[in-house]
PDB file of N, CA and C in Angstrom:
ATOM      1  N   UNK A   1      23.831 -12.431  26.803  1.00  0.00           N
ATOM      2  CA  UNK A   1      24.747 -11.338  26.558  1.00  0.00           C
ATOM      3  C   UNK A   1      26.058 -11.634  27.262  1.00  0.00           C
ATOM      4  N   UNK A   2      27.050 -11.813  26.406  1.00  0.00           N
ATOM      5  CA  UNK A   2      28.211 -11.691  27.237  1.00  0.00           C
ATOM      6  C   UNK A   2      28.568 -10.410  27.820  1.00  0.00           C
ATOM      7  N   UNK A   3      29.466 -10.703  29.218  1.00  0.00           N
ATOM      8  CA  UNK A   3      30.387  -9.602  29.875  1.00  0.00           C
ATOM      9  C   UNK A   3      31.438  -8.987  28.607  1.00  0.00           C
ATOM     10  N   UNK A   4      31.412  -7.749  28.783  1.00  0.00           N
ATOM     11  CA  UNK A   4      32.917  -7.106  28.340  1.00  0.00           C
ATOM     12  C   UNK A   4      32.318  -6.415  27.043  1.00  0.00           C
ATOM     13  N   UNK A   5      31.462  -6.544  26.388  1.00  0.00           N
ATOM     14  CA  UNK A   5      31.010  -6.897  25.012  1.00  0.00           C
ATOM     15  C   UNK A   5      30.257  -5.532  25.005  1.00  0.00           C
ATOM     16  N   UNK A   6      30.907  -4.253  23.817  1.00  0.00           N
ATOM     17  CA  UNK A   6      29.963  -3.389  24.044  1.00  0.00           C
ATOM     18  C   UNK A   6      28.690  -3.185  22.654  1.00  0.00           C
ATOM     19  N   UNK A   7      27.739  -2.849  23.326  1.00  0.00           N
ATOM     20  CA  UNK A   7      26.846  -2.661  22.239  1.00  0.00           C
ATOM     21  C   UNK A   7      26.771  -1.448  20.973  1.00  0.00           C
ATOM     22  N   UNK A   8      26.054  -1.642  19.999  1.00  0.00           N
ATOM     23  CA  UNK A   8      26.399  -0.487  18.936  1.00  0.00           C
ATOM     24  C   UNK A   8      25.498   0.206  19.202  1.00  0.00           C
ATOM     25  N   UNK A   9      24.557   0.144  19.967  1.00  0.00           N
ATOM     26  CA  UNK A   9      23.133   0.885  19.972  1.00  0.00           C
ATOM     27  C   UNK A   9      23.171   1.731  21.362  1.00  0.00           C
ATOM     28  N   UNK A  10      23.143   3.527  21.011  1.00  0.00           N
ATOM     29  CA  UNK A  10      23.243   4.238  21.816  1.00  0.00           C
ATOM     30  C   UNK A  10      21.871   4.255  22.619  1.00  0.00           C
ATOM     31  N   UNK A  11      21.755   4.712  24.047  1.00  0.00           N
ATOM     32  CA  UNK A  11      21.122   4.647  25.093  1.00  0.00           C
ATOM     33  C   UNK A  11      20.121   5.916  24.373  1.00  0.00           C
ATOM     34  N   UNK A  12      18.708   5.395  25.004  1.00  0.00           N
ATOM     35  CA  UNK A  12      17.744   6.665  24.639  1.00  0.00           C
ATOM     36  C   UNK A  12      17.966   7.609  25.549  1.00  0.00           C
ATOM     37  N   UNK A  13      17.697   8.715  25.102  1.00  0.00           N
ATOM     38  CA  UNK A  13      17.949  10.037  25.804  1.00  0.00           C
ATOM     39  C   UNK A  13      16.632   9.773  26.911  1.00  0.00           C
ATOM     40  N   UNK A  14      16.332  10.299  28.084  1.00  0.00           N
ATOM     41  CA  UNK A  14      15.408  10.244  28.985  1.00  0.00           C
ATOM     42  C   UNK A  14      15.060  11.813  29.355  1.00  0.00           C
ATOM     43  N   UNK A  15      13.575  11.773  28.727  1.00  0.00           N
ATOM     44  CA  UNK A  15      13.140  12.651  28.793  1.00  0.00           C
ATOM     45  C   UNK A  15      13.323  13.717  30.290  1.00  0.00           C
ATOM     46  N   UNK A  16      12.855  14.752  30.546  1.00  0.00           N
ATOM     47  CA  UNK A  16      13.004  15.418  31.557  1.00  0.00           C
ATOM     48  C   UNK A  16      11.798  15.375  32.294  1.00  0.00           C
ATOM     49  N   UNK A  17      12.067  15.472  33.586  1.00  0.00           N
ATOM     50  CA  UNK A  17      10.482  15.288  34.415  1.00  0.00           C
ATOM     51  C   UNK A  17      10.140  16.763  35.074  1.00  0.00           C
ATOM     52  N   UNK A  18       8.787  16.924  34.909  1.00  0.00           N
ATOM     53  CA  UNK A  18       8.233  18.120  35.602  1.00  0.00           C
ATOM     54  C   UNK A  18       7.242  17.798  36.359  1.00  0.00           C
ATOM     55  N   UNK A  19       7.469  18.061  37.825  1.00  0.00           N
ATOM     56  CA  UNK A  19       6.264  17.793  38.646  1.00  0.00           C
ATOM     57  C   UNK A  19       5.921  19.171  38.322  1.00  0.00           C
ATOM     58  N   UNK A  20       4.260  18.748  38.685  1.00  0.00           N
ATOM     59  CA  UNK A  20       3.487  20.069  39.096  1.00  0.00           C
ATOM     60  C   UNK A  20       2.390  19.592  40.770  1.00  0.00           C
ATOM     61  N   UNK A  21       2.138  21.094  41.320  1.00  0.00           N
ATOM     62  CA  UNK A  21       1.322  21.106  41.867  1.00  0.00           C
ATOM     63  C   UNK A  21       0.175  21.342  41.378  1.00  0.00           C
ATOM     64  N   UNK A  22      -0.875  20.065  41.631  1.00  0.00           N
ATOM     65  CA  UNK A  22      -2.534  20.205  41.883  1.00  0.00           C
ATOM     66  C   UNK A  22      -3.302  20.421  42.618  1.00  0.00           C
ATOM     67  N   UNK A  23      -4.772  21.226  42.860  1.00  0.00           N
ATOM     68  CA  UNK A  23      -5.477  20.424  43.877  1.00  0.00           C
ATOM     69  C   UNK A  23      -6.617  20.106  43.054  1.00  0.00           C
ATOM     70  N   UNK A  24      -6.828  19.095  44.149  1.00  0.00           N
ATOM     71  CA  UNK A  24      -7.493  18.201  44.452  1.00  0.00           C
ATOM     72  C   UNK A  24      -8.516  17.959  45.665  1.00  0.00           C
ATOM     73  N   UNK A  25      -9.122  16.668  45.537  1.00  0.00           N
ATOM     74  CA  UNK A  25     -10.156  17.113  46.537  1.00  0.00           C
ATOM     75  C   UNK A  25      -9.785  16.367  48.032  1.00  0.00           C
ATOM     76  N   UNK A  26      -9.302  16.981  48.959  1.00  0.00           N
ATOM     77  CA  UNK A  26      -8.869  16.703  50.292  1.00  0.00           C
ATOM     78  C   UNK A  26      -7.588  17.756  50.508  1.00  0.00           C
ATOM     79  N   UNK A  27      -6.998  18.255  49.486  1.00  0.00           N
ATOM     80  CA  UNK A  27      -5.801  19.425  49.215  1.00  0.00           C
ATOM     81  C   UNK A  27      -5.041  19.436  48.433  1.00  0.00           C
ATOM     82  N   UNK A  28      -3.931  19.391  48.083  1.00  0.00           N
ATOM     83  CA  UNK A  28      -2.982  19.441  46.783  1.00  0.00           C
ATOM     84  C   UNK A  28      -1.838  18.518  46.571  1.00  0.00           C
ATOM     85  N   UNK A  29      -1.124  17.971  45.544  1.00  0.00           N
ATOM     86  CA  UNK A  29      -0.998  16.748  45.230  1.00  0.00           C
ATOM     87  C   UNK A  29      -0.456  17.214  44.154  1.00  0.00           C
ATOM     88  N   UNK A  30       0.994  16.373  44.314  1.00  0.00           N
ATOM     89  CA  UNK A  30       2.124  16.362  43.601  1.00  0.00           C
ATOM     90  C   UNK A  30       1.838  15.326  42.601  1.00  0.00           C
ATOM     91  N   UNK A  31       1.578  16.045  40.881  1.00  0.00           N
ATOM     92  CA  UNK A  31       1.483  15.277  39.645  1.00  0.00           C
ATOM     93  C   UNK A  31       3.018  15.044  38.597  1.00  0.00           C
ATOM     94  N   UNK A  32       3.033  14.181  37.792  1.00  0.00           N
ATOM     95  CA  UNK A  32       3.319  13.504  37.263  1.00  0.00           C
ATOM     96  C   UNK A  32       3.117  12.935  36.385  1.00  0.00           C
ATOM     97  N   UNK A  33       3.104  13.548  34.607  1.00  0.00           N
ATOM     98  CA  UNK A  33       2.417  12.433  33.595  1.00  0.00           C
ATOM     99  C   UNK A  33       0.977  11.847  34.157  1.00  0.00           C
ATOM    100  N   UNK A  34       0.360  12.932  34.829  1.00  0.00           N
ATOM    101  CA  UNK A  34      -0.774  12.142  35.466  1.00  0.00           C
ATOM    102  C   UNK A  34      -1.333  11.432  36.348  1.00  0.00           C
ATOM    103  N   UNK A  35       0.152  11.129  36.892  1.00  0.00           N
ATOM    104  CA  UNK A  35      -0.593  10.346  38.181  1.00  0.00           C
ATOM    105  C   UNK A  35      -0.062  11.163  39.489  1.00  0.00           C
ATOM    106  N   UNK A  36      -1.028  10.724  40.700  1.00  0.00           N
ATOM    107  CA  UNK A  36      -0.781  11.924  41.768  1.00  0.00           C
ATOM    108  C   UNK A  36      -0.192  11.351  42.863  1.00  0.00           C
ATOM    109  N   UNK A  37       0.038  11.911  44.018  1.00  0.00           N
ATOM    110  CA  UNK A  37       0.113  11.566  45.298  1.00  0.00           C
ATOM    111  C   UNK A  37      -1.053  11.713  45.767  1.00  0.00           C
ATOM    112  N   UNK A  38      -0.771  11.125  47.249  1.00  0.00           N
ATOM    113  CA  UNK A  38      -2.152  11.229  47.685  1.00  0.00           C
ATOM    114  C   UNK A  38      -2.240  12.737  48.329  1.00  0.00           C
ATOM    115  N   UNK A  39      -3.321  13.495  48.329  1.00  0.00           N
ATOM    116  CA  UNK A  39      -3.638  14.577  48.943  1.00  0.00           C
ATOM    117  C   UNK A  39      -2.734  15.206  50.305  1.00  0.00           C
ATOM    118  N   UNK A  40      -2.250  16.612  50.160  1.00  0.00           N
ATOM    119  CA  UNK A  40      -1.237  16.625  51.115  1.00  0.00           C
ATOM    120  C   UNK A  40      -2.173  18.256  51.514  1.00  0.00           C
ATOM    121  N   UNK A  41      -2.010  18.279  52.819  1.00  0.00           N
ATOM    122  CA  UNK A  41      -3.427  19.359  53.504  1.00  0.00           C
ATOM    123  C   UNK A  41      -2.946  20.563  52.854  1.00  0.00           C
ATOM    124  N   UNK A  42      -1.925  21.216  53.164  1.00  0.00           N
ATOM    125  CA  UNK A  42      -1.157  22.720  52.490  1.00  0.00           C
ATOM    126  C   UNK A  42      -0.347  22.561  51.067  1.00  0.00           C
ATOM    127  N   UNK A  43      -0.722  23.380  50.201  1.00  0.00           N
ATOM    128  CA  UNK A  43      -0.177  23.405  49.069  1.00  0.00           C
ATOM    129  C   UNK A  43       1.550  23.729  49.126  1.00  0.00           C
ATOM    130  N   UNK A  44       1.861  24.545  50.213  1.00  0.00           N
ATOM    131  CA  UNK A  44       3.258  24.352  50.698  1.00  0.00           C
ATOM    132  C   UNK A  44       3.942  23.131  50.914  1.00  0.00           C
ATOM    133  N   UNK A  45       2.816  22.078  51.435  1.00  0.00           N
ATOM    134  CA  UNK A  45       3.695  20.803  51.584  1.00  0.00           C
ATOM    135  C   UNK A  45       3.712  19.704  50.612  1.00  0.00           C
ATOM    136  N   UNK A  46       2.985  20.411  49.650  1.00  0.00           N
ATOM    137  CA  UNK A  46       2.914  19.661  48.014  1.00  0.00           C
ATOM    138  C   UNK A  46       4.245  20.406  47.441  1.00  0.00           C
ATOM    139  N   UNK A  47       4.438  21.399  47.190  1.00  0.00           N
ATOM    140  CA  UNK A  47       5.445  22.422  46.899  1.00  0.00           C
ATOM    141  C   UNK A  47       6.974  21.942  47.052  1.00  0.00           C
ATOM    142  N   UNK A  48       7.269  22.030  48.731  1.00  0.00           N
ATOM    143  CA  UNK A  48       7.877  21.355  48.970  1.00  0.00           C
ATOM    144  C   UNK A  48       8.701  19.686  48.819  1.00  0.00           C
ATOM    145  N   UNK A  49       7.596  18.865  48.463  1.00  0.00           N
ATOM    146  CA  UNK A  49       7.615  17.376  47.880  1.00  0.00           C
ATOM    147  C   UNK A  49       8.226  18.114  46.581  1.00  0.00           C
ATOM    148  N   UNK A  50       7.529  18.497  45.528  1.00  0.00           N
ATOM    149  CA  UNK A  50       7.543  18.750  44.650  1.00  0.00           C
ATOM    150  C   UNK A  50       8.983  19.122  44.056  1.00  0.00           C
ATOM    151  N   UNK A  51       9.596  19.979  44.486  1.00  0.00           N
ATOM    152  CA  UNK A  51      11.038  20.653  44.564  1.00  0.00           C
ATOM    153  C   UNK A  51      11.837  19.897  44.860  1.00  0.00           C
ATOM    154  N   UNK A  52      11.511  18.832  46.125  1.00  0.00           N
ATOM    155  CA  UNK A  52      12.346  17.794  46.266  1.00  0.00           C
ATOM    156  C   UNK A  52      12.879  16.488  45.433  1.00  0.00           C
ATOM    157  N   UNK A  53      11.195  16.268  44.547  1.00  0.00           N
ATOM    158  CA  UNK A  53      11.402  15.388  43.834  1.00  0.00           C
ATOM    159  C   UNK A  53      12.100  15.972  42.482  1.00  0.00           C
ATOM    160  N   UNK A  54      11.948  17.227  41.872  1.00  0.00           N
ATOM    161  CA  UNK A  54      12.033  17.832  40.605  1.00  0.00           C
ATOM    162  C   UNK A  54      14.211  17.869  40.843  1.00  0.00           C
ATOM    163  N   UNK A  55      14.714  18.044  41.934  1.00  0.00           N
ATOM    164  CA  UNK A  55      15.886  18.028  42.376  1.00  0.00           C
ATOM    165  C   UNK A  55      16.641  16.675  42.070  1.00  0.00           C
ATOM    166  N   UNK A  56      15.995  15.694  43.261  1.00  0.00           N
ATOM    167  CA  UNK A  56      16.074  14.220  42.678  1.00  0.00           C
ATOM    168  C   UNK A  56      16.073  13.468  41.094  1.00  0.00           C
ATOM    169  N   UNK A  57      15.047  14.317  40.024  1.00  0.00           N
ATOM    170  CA  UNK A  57      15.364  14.050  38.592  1.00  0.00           C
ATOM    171  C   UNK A  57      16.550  14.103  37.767  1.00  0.00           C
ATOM    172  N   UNK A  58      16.699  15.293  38.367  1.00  0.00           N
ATOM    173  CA  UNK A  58      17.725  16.534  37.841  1.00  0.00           C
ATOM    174  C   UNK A  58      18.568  15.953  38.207  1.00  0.00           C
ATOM    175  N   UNK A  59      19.530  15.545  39.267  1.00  0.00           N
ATOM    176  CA  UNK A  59      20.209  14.933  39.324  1.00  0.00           C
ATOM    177  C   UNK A  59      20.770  13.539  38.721  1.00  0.00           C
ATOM    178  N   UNK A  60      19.829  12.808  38.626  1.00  0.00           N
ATOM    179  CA  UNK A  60      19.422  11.208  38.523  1.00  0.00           C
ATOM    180  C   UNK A  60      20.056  11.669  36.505  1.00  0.00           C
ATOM    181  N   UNK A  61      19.544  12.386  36.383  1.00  0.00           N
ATOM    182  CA  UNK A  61      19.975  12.848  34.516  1.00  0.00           C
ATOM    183  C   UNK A  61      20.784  13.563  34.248  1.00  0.00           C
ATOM    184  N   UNK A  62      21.372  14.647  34.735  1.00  0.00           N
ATOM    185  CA  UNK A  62      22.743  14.987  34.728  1.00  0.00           C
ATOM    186  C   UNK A  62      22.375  16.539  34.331  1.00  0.00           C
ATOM    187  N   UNK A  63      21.128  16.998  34.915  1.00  0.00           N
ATOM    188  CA  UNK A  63      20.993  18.091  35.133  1.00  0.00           C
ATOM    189  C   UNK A  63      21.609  18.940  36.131  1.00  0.00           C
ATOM    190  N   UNK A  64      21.244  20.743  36.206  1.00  0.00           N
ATOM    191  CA  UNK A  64      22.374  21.208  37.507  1.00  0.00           C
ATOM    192  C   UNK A  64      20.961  22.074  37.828  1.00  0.00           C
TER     193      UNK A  64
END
């Protein structure tokens, strides 16, 4: 690929991400399309992750 050179083919749109809180067995655990974190003791501190990461998306895509 040359420098400078723009392409005709527009960028796929990127879907939006939704964490959720789970529990699980040891406590609750921030999901993802399925896959988890590892077990976090208070569902507050899944919550917390959770909000943090759902912020981090939002941003990263040009959400407000």
């Amino acid at each position: 690929m040359m420098s400078g050179v723009i392409s005709e083919t527009r960028p796929r749109a990127v879907k939006p991400r939704h964490y959720e809180v789970v529990a699980r067995a040891g406590g609750w655990s921030v999901m993802l399309n399925g896959a988890c974190t590892r077990p976090f003791r208070s569902r507050r501190a899944a919550e917390r992750i959770a909000r943090s990461l759902q912020k981090q998306a939002d941003a990263l895509n040009g959400a407000h």
